[in-house]
Protein backbone atom coordinates (compact mmCIF):
# COMPACT_ATOMS: atom_id res chain seq x y z
CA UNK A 1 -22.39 15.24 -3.79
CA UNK A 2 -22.23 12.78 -6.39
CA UNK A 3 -22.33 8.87 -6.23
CA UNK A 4 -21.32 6.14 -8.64
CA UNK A 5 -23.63 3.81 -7.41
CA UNK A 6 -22.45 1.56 -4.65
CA UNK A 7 -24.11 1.59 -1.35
CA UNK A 8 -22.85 0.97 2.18
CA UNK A 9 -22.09 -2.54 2.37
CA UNK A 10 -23.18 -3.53 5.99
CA UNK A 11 -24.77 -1.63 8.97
CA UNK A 12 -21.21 -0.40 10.50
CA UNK A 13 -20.42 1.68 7.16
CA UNK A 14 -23.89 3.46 7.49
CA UNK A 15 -23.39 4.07 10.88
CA UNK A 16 -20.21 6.16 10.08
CA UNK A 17 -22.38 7.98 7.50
CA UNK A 18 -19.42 7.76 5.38
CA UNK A 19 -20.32 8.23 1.44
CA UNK A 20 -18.85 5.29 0.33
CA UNK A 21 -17.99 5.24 -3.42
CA UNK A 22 -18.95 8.83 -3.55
CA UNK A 23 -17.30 11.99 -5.46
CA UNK A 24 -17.85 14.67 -3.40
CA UNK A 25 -17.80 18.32 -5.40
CA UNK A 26 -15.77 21.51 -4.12
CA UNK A 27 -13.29 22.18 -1.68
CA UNK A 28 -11.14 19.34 -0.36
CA UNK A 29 -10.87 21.06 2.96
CA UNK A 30 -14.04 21.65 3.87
CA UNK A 31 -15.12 18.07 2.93
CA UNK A 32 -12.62 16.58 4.66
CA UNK A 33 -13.86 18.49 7.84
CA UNK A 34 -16.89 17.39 7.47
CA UNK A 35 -16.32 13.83 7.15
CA UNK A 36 -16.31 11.35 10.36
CA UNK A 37 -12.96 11.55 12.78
CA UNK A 38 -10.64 8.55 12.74
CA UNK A 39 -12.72 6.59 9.93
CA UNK A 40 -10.75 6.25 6.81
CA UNK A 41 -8.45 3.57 6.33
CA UNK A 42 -5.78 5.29 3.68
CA UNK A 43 -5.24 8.31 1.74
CA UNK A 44 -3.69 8.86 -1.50
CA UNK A 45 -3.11 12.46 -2.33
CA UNK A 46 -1.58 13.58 -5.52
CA UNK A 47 -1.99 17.24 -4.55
CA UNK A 48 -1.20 20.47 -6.93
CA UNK A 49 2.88 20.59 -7.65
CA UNK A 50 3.02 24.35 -7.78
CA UNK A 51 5.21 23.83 -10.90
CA UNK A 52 5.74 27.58 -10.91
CA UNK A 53 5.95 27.63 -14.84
CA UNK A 54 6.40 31.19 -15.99
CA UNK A 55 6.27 30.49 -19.54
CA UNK A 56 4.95 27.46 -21.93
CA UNK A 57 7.27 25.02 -23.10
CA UNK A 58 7.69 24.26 -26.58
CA UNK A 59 9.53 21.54 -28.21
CA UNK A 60 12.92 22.19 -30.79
CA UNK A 61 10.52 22.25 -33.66
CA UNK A 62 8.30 25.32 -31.28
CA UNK A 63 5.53 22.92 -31.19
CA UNK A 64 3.54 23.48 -27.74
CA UNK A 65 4.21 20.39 -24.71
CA UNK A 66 1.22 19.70 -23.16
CA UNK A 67 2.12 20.82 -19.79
CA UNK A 68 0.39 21.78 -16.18
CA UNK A 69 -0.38 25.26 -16.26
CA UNK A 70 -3.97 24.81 -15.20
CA UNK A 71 -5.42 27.37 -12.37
CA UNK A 72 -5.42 24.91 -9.66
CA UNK A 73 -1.60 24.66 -10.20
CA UNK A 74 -1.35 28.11 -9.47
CA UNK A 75 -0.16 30.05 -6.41
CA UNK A 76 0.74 33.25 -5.42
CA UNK A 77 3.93 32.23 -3.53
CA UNK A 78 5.50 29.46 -1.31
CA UNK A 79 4.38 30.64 1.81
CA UNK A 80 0.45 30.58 0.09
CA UNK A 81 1.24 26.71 -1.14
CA UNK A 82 2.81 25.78 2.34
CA UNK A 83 -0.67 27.18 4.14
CA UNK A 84 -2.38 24.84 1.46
CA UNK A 85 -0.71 22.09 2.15
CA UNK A 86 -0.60 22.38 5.89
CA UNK A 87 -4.54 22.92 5.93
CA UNK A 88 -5.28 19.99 3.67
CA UNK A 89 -2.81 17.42 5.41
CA UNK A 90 -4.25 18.52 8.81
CA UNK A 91 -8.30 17.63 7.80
CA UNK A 92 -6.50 14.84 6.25
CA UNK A 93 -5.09 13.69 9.73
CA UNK A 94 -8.31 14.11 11.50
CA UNK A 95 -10.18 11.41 9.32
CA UNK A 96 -7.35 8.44 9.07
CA UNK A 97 -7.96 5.86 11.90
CA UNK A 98 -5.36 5.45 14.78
CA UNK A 99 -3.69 2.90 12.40
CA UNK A 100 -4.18 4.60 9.10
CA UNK A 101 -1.38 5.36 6.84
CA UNK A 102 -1.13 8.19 4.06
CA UNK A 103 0.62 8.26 0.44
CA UNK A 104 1.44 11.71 -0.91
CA UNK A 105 2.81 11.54 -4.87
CA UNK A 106 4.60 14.89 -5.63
CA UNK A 107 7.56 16.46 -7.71
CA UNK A 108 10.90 18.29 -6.89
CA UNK A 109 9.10 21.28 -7.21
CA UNK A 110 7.14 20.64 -3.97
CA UNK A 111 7.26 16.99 -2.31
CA UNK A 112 10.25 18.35 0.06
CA UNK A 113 7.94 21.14 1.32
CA UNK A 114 4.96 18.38 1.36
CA UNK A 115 7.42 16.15 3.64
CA UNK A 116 7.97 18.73 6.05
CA UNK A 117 4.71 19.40 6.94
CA UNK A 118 3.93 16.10 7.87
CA UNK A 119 6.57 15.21 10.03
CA UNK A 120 5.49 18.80 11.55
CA UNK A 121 2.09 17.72 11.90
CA UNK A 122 2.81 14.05 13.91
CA UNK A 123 2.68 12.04 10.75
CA UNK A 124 5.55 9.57 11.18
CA UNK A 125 7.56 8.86 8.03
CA UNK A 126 7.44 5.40 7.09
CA UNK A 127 9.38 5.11 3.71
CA UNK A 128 9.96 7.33 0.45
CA UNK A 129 9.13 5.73 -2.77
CA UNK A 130 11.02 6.73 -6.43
CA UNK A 131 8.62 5.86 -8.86
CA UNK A 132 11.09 5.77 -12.29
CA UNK A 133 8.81 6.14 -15.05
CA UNK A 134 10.22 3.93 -18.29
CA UNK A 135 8.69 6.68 -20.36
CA UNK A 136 9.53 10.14 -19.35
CA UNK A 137 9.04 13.37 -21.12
CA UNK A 138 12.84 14.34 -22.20
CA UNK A 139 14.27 17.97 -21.00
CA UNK A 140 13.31 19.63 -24.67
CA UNK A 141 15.52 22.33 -23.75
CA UNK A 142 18.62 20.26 -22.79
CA UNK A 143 19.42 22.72 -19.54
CA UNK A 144 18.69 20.38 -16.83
CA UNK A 145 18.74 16.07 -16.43
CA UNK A 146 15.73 14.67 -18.00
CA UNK A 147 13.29 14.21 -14.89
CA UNK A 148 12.58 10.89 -15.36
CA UNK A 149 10.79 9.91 -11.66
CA UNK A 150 8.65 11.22 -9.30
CA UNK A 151 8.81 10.48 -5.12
CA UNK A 152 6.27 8.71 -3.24
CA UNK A 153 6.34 9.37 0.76
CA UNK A 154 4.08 6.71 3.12
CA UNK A 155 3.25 8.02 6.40
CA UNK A 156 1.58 6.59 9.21
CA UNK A 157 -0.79 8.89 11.27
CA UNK A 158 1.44 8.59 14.29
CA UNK A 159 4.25 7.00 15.13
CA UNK A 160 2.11 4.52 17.31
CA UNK A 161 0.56 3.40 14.21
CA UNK A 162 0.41 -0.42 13.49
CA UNK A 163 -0.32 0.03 9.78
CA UNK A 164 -1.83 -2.68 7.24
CA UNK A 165 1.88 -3.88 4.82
CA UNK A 166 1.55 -7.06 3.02
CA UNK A 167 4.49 -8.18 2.63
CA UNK A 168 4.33 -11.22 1.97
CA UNK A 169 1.90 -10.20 -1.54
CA UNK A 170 4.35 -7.52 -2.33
CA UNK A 171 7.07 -10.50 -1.79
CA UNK A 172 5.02 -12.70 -3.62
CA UNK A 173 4.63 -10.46 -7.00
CA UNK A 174 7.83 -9.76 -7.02
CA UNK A 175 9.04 -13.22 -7.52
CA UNK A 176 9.75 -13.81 -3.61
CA UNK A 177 12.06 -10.96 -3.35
CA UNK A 178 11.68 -7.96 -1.24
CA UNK A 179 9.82 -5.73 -2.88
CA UNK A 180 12.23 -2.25 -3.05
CA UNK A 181 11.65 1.42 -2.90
CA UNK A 182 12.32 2.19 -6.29
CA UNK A 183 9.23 0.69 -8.74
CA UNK A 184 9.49 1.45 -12.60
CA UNK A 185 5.78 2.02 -14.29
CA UNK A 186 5.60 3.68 -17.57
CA UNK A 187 3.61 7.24 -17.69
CA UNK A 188 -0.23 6.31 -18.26
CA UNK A 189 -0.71 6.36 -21.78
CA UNK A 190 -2.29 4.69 -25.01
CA UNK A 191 -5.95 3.41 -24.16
CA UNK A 192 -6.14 3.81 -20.43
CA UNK A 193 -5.23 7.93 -20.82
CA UNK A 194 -8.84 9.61 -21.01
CA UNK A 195 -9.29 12.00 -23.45
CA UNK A 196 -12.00 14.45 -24.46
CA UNK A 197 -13.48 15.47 -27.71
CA UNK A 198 -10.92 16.91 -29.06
CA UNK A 199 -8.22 13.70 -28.53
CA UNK A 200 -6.49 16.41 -25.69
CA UNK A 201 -5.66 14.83 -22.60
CA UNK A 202 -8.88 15.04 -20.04
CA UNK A 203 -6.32 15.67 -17.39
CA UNK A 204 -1.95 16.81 -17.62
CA UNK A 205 -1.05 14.69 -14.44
CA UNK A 206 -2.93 11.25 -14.62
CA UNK A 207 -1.76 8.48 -13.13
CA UNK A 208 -1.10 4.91 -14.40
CA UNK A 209 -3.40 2.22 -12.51
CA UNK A 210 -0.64 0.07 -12.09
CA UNK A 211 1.18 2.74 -9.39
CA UNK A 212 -2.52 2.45 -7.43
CA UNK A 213 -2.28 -1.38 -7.99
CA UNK A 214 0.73 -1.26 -5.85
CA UNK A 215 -0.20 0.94 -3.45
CA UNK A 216 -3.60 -0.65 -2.57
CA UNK A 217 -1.98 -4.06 -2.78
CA UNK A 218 0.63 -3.01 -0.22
CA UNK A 219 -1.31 -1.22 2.30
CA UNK A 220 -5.11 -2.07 2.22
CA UNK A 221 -7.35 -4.99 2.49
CA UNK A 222 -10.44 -5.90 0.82
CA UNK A 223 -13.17 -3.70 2.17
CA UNK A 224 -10.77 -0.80 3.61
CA UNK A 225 -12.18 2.25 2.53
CA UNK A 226 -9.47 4.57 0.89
CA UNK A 227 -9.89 8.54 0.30
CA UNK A 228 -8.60 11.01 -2.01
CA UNK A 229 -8.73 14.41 -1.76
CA UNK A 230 -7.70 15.32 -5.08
CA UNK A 231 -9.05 12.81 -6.93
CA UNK A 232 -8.94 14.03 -10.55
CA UNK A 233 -10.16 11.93 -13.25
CA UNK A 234 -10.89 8.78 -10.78
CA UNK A 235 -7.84 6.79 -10.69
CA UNK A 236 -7.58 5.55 -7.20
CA UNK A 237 -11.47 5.37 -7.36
CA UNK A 238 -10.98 3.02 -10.75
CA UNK A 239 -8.67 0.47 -8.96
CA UNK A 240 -10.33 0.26 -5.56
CA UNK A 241 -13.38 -0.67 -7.50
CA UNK A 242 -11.76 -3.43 -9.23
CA UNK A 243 -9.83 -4.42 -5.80
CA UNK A 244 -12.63 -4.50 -3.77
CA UNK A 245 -11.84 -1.73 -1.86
CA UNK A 246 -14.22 1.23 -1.20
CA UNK A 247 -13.43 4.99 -1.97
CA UNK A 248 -14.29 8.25 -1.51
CA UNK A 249 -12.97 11.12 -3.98
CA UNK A 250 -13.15 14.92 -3.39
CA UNK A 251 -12.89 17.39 -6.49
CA UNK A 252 -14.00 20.32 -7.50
CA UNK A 253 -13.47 20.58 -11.49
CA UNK A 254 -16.71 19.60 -13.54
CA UNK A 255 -14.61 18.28 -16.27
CA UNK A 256 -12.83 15.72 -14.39
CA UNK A 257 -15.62 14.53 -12.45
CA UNK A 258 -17.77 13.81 -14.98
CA UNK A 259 -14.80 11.90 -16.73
CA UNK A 260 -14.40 10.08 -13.11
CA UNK A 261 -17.99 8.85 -12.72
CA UNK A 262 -17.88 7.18 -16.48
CA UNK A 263 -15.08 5.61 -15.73
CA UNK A 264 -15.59 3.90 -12.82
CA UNK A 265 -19.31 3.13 -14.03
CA UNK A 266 -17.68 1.10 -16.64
CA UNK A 267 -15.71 -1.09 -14.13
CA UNK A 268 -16.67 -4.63 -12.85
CA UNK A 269 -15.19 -5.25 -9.69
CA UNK A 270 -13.14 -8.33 -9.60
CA UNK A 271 -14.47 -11.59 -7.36
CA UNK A 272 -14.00 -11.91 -3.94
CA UNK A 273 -11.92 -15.04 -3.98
CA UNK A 274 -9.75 -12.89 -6.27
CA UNK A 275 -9.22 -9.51 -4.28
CA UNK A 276 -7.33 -11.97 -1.22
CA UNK A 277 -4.42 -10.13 -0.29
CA UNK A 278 -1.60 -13.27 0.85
CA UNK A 279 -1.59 -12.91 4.47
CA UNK A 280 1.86 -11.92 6.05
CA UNK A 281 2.20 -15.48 8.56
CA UNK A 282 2.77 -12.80 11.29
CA UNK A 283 -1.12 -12.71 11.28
CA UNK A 284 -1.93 -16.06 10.98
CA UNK A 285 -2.65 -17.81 14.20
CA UNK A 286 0.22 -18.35 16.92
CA UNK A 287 1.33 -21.98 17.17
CA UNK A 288 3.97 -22.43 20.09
CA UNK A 289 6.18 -25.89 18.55
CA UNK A 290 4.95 -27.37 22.37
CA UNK A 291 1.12 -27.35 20.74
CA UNK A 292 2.69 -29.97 18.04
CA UNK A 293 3.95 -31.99 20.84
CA UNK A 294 0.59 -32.16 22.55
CA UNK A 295 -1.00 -32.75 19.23
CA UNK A 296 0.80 -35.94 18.73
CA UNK A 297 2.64 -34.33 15.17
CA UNK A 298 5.84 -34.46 17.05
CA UNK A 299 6.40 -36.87 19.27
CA UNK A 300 8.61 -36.68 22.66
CA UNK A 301 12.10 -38.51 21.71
CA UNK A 302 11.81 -37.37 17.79
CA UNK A 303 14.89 -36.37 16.65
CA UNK A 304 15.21 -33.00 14.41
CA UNK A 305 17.89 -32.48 11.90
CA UNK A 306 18.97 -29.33 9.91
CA UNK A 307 18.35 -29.78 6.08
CA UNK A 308 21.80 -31.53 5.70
CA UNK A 309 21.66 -33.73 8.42
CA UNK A 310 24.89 -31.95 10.11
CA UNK A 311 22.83 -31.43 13.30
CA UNK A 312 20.99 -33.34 15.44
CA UNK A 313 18.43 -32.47 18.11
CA UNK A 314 16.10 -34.39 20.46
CA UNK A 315 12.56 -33.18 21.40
CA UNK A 316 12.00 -33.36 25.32
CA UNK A 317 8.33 -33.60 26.80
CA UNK A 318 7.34 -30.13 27.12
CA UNK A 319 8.32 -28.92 23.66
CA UNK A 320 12.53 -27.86 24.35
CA UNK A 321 15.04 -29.32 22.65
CA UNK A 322 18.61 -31.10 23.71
CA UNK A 323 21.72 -31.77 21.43
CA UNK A 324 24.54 -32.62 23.21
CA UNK A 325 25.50 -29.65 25.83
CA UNK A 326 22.38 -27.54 24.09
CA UNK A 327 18.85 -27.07 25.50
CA UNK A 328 16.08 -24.29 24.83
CA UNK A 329 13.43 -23.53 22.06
CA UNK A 330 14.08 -24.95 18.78
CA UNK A 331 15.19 -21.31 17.84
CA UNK A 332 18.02 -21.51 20.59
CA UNK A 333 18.96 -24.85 19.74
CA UNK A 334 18.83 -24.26 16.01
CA UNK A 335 21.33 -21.24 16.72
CA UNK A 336 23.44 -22.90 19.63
CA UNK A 337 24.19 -25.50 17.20
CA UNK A 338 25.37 -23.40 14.28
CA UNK A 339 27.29 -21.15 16.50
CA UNK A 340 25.32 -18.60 15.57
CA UNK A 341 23.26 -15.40 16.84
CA UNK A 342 19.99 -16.34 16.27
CA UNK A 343 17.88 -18.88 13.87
CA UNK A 344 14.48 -19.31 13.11
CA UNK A 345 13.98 -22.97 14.35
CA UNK A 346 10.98 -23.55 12.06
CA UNK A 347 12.79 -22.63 9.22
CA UNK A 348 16.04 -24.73 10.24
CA UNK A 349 14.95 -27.86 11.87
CA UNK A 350 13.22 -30.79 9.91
CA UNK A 351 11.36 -34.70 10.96
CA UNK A 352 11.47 -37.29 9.16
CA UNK A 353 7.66 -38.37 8.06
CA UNK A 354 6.47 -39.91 5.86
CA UNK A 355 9.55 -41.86 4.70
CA UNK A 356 11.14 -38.41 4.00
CA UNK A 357 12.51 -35.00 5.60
CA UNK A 358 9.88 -32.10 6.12
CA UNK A 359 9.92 -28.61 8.06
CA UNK A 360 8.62 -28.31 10.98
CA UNK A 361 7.06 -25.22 9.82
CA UNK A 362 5.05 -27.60 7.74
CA UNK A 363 3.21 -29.12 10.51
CA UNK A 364 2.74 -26.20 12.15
CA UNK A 365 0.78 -24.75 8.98
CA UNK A 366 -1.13 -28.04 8.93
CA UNK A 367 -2.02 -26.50 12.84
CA UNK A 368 -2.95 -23.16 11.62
CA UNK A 369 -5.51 -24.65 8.80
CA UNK A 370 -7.61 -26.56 11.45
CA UNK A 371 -7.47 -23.68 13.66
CA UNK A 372 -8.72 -21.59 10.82
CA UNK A 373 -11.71 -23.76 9.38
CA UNK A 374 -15.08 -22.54 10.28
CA UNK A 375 -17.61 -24.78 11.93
CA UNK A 376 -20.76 -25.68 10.08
């Protein structure tokens, strides 16, 4: 066992005896049997591909590529890689907490074969992910398209699951869009791919810190503790350092490892105001439009209009609108109105205050910040 470092941060973590911020050395299996049941928060796993290369490839001008043809890419047959993967996703299983989630990264060489096994062991699929690299190797030999992406899936333990998504960050970052399925990140290169001695790559399949980014900014919060079981030269460990996060790597090569602990030694985790994920408002504090009522922000005999001023509604003692034939919630109003099949009524209806129109939704987040302010 190796550590970077970092200790348990409070008395819960060392009652888990989980080795937080830890590399543990040797066989992912066995160390993931060995850890705790049901207390890891995520996994990223960027297993072996079992590329199945049966020669090296060389470039037009017979220069060597720089390929994966290491040992631990190596097996004897499908049937052998299928028994891997169905013994590694299985201790894998047994550590994520009822409401933990899983990433695999993979290839066409094996992610189908990856898939299947989890959806035979009770994981329940959640979405794939292309990630389209901007910078992909070409197809040297010009038989095949250039294989310019690799696929992503995100699991939940069960289909019970209520798993962490921020989507209102992901939303956020992505210029309040929906984030998509398909992401473009360049192939890690230039300063942030480690190299040894010799200027050779410390390891063929590194991944960029900007795919982690993503990941951990999607489905973690600060203080989740996220594993790897093949963790290579310390990439996921590298970004949940700087997000706050807390991680636990297993690997068994030397040379890796020892490029893994440097690396993350050299990283200063970022601030705590800065590592707040944007809070999705379906976990902010329910405020029923009655509680403005009672709070005197709305008062009975106010009349709401839509953004236009094309509708008109009348708020009634307990909270429920009228317009003309119309009563309900401000949601049934809001769509009764429109002739439509639904409408979100905070979203639709506005007051006049302050000498000018504002959302409801407004008030209620003026709600939600006093019910949120700690006492002194």
């Amino acid at each position: 066992m190796l550590r970077t470092g970092r200790q348990p941060s409070s008395q819960s973590d060392a009652a888990t005896n989980l080795p937080l911020d830890t590399i543990l050395v040797g066989d992912c299996v066995a160390h993931l049997n060995g850890l705790p049941a049901q207390s890891v928060d995520l996994i990223f796993a960027d297993p072996p591909y079992n590329l199945q290369l049966a020669q090296g490839l060389t470039r037009p001008d017979q220069s060597r590529v720089d390929a994966v043809d290491d040992d631990w890419d190596q097996f004897d047959s499908f049937a052998h890689y299928d028994s891997f993967t169905q013994n590694w996703l299985t201790a894998a299983r047994r550590v994520l907490k009822p409401n933990g989630a899983i990433w695999v990264i993979g290839s066409y060489h094996n992610i189908f074969r990856v898939g299947a096994k989890l959806q035979d062991l009770g994981f329940w699929m959640l979405n794939d992910v292309i990630w389209r690299k901007a910078n992909p190797m070409p197809n040297f030999r010009g038989t095949r398209f250039t294989n310019a992406h690799e696929t992503l899936i995100w699991a939940a333990r069960d289909q019970k699951s209520r798993v962490t998504f921020n989507y209102e960050a992901l939303k956020l970052a992505n210029e309040d869009t929906q984030m998509r399925s398909d992401w473009l990140f360049p192939i890690c290169t230039g300063a942030e791919r480690l190299k040894d001695e010799d200027d050779n790559k410390v390891h063929p399949t590194q991944k960029p810190e900007a795919l982690l980014h993503r990941i951990l900014t999607a489905t973690t919060k600060p203080g989740d503790v996220v594993l790897d079981p093949f963790f290579g030269t310390g990439t996921t460990g590298a970004v949940a350092r700087k997000m706050g996060r807390h991680f636990i790597g297993i690997e068994r090569e030397e040379s890796y490892i020892s490029a893994a602990l440097q690396r993350i030694a050299d990283i200063r985790p970022h601030t705590a105001e800065v590592i707040e994920i944007t809070k999705s408002k379906r976990a902010e504090p329910k405020v029923a439009f009655g509680s403005l009522v009672e709070q005197g922000l709305v008062a009975p005999g106010a009349v709401l209009t839509d953004a236009r001023g094309r509708f008109e509604a009348t708020v009634r003692i307990d909270g429920s609108l009228s317009s003309g034939e119309h009563t309900g919630s401000i949601h049934k109003v809001g769509a009764l109105v429109q002739g439509a099949s639904a409408c979100n009524g905070w979203t639709f209806w506005h007051i006049k205050s302050r000498g000018k129109l504002r959302l409801i939704d407004e008030l209620r987040s003026e709600v939600r910040a006093e019910m949120l302010k700690i006492p002194a």
